[in-house]
C-alpha atoms as a PDB file:
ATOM      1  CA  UNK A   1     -37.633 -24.667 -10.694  1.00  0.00           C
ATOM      2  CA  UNK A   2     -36.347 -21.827 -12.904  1.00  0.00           C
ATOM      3  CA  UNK A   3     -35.525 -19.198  -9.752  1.00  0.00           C
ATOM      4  CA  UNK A   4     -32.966 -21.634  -8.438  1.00  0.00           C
ATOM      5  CA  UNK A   5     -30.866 -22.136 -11.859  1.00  0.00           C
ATOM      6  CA  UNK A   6     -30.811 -18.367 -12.143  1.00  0.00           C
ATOM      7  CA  UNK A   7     -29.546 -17.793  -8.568  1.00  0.00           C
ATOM      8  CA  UNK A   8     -26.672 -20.554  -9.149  1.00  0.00           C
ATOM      9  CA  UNK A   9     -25.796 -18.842 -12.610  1.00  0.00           C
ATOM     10  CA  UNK A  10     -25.824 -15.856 -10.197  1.00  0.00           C
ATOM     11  CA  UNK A  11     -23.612 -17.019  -7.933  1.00  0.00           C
ATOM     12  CA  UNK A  12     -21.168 -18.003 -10.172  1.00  0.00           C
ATOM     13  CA  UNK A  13     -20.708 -15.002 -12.417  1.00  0.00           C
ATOM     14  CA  UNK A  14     -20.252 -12.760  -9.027  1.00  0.00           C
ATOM     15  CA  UNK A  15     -17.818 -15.791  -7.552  1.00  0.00           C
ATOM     16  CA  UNK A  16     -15.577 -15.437 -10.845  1.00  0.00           C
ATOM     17  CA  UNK A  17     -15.789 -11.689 -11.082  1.00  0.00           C
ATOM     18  CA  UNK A  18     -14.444 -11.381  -7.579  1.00  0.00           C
ATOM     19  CA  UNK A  19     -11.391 -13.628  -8.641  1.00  0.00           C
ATOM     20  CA  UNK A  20     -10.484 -10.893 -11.484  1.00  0.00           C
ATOM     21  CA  UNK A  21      -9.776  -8.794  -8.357  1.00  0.00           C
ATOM     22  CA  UNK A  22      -8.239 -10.866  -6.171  1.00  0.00           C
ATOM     23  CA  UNK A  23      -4.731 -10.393  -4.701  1.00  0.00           C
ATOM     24  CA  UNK A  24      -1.680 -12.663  -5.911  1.00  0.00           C
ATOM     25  CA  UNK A  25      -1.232 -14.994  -3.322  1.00  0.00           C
ATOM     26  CA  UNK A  26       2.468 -14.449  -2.508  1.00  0.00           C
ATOM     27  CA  UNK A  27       1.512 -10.765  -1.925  1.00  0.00           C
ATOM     28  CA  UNK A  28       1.435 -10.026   1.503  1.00  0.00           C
ATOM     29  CA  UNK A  29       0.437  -6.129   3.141  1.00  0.00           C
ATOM     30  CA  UNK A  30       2.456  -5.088   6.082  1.00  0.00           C
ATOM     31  CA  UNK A  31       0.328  -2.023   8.235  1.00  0.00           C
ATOM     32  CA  UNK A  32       1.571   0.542  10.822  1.00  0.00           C
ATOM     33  CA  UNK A  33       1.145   3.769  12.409  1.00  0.00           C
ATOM     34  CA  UNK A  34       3.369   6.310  13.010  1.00  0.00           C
ATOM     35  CA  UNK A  35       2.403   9.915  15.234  1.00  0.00           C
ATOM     36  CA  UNK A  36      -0.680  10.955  13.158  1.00  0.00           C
ATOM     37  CA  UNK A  37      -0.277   8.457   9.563  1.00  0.00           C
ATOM     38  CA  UNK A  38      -1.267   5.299   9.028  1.00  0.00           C
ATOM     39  CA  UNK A  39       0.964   3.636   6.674  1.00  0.00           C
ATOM     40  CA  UNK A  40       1.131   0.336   4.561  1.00  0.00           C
ATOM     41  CA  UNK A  41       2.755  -1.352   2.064  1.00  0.00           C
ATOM     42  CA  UNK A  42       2.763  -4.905   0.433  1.00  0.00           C
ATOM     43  CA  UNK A  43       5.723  -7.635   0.788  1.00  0.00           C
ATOM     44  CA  UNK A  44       5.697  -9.022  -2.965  1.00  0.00           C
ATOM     45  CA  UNK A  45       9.670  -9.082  -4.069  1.00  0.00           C
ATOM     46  CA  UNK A  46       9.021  -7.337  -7.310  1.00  0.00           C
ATOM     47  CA  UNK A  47      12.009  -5.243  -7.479  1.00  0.00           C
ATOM     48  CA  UNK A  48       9.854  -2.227  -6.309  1.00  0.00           C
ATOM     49  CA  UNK A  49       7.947  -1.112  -2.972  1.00  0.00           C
ATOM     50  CA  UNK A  50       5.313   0.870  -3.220  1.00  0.00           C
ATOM     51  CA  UNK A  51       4.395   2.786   0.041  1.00  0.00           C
ATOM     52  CA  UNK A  52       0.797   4.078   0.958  1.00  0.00           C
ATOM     53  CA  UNK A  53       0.110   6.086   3.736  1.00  0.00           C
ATOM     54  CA  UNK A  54      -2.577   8.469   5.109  1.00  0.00           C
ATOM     55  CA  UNK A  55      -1.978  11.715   7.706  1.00  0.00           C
ATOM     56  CA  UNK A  56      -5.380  11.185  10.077  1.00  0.00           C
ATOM     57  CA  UNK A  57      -5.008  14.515  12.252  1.00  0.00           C
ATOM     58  CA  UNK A  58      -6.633  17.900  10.857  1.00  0.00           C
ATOM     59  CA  UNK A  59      -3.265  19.715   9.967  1.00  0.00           C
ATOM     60  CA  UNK A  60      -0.382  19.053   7.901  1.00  0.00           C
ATOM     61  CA  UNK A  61       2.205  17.235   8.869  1.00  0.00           C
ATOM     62  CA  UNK A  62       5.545  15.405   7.321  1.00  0.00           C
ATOM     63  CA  UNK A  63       5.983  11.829   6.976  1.00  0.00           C
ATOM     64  CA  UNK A  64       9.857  10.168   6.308  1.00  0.00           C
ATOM     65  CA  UNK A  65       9.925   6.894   3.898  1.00  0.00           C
ATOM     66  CA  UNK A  66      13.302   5.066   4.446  1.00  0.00           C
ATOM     67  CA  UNK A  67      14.412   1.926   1.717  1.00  0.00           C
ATOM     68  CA  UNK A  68      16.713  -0.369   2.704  1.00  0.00           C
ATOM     69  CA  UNK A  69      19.247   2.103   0.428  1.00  0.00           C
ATOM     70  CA  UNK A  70      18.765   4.994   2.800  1.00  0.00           C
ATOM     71  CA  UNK A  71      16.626   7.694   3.597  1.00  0.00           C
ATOM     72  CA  UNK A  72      14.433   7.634   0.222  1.00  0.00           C
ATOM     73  CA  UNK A  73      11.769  10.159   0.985  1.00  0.00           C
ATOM     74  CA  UNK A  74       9.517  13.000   2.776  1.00  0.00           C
ATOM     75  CA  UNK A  75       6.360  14.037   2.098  1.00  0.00           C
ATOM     76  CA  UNK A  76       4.481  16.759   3.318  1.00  0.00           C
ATOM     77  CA  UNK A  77       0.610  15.340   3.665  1.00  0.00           C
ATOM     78  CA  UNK A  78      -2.275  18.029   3.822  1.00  0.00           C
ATOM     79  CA  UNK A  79      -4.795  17.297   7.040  1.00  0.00           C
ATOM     80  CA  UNK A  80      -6.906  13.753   6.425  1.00  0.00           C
ATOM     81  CA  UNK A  81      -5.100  13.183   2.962  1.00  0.00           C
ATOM     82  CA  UNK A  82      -3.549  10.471   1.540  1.00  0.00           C
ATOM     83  CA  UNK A  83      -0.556   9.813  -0.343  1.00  0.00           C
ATOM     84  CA  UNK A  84       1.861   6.597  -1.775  1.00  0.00           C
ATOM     85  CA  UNK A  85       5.118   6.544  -3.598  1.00  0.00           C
ATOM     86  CA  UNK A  86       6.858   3.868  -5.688  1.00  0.00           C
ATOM     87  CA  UNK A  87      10.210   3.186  -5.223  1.00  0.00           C
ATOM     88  CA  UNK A  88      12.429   1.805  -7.683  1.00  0.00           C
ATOM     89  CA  UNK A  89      15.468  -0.481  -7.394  1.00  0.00           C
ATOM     90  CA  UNK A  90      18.814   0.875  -8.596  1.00  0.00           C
ATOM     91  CA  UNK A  91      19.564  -1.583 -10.309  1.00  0.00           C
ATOM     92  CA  UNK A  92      18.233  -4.400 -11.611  1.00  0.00           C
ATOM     93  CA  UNK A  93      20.046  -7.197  -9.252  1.00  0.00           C
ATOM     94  CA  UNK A  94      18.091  -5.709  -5.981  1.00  0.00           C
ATOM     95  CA  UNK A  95      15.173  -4.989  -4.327  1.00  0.00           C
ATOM     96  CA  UNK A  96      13.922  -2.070  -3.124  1.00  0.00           C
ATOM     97  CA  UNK A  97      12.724  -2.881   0.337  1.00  0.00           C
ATOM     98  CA  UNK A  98      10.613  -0.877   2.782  1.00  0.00           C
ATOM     99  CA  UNK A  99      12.587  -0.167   6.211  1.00  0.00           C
ATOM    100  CA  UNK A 100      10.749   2.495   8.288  1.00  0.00           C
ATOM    101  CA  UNK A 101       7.950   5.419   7.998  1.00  0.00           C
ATOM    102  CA  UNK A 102       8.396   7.773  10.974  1.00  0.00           C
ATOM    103  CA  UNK A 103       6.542  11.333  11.214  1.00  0.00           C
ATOM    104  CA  UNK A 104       8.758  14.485  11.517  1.00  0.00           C
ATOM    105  CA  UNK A 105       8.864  17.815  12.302  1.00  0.00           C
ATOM    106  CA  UNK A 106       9.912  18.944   8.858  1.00  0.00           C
ATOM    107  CA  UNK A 107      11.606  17.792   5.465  1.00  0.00           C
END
């Protein structure tokens, strides 16, 4: 009668563990792909957008951020690496929001 108490006890400390790393509901992860990246980035309206990506072909190659306040950034990614960026608001009245990720020839 003892195994099932301990499995329950179990099952509960792993259940609220997992909760400690849950995502915020209103947090929602956008995903696309652009020449050789993969790119994401999450939806929350926290002032800030933070932008992840990750170049899957074998040789370096350049990938082009743009915010909704322009042309924000380019990153040259080594082959199979990864890579994110944070971008900040300008002021404290608007959002940074993600607009496009599109691979280039060069920065």
């Amino acid at each position: 009668m003892k195994l099932p108490i301990k499995v329950a006890i179990a099952t509960a400390v792993v259940t609220v563990g997992m909760g400690a790393l849950a995502v915020p509901a209103n947090a929602e992860w956008k995903r696309g792909t652009t020449g050789c990246f993969g790119y994401s980035y999450d939806t929350d309206p926290d002032h800030k957008e933070t932008v992840y990506w990750s170049n899957r072909c074998k040789t370096k190659k350049y990938i082009k951020i743009t915010i909704n306040r322009g042309s924000d950034g380019c990153f040259g990614v080594g082959g199979k690496k990864k890579g994110h960026k944070q971008f900040l608001p300008y002021t404290a009245f608007t959002n940074a929001t993600f607009q496009k990720a599109q691979q280039v020839k060069k920065c």
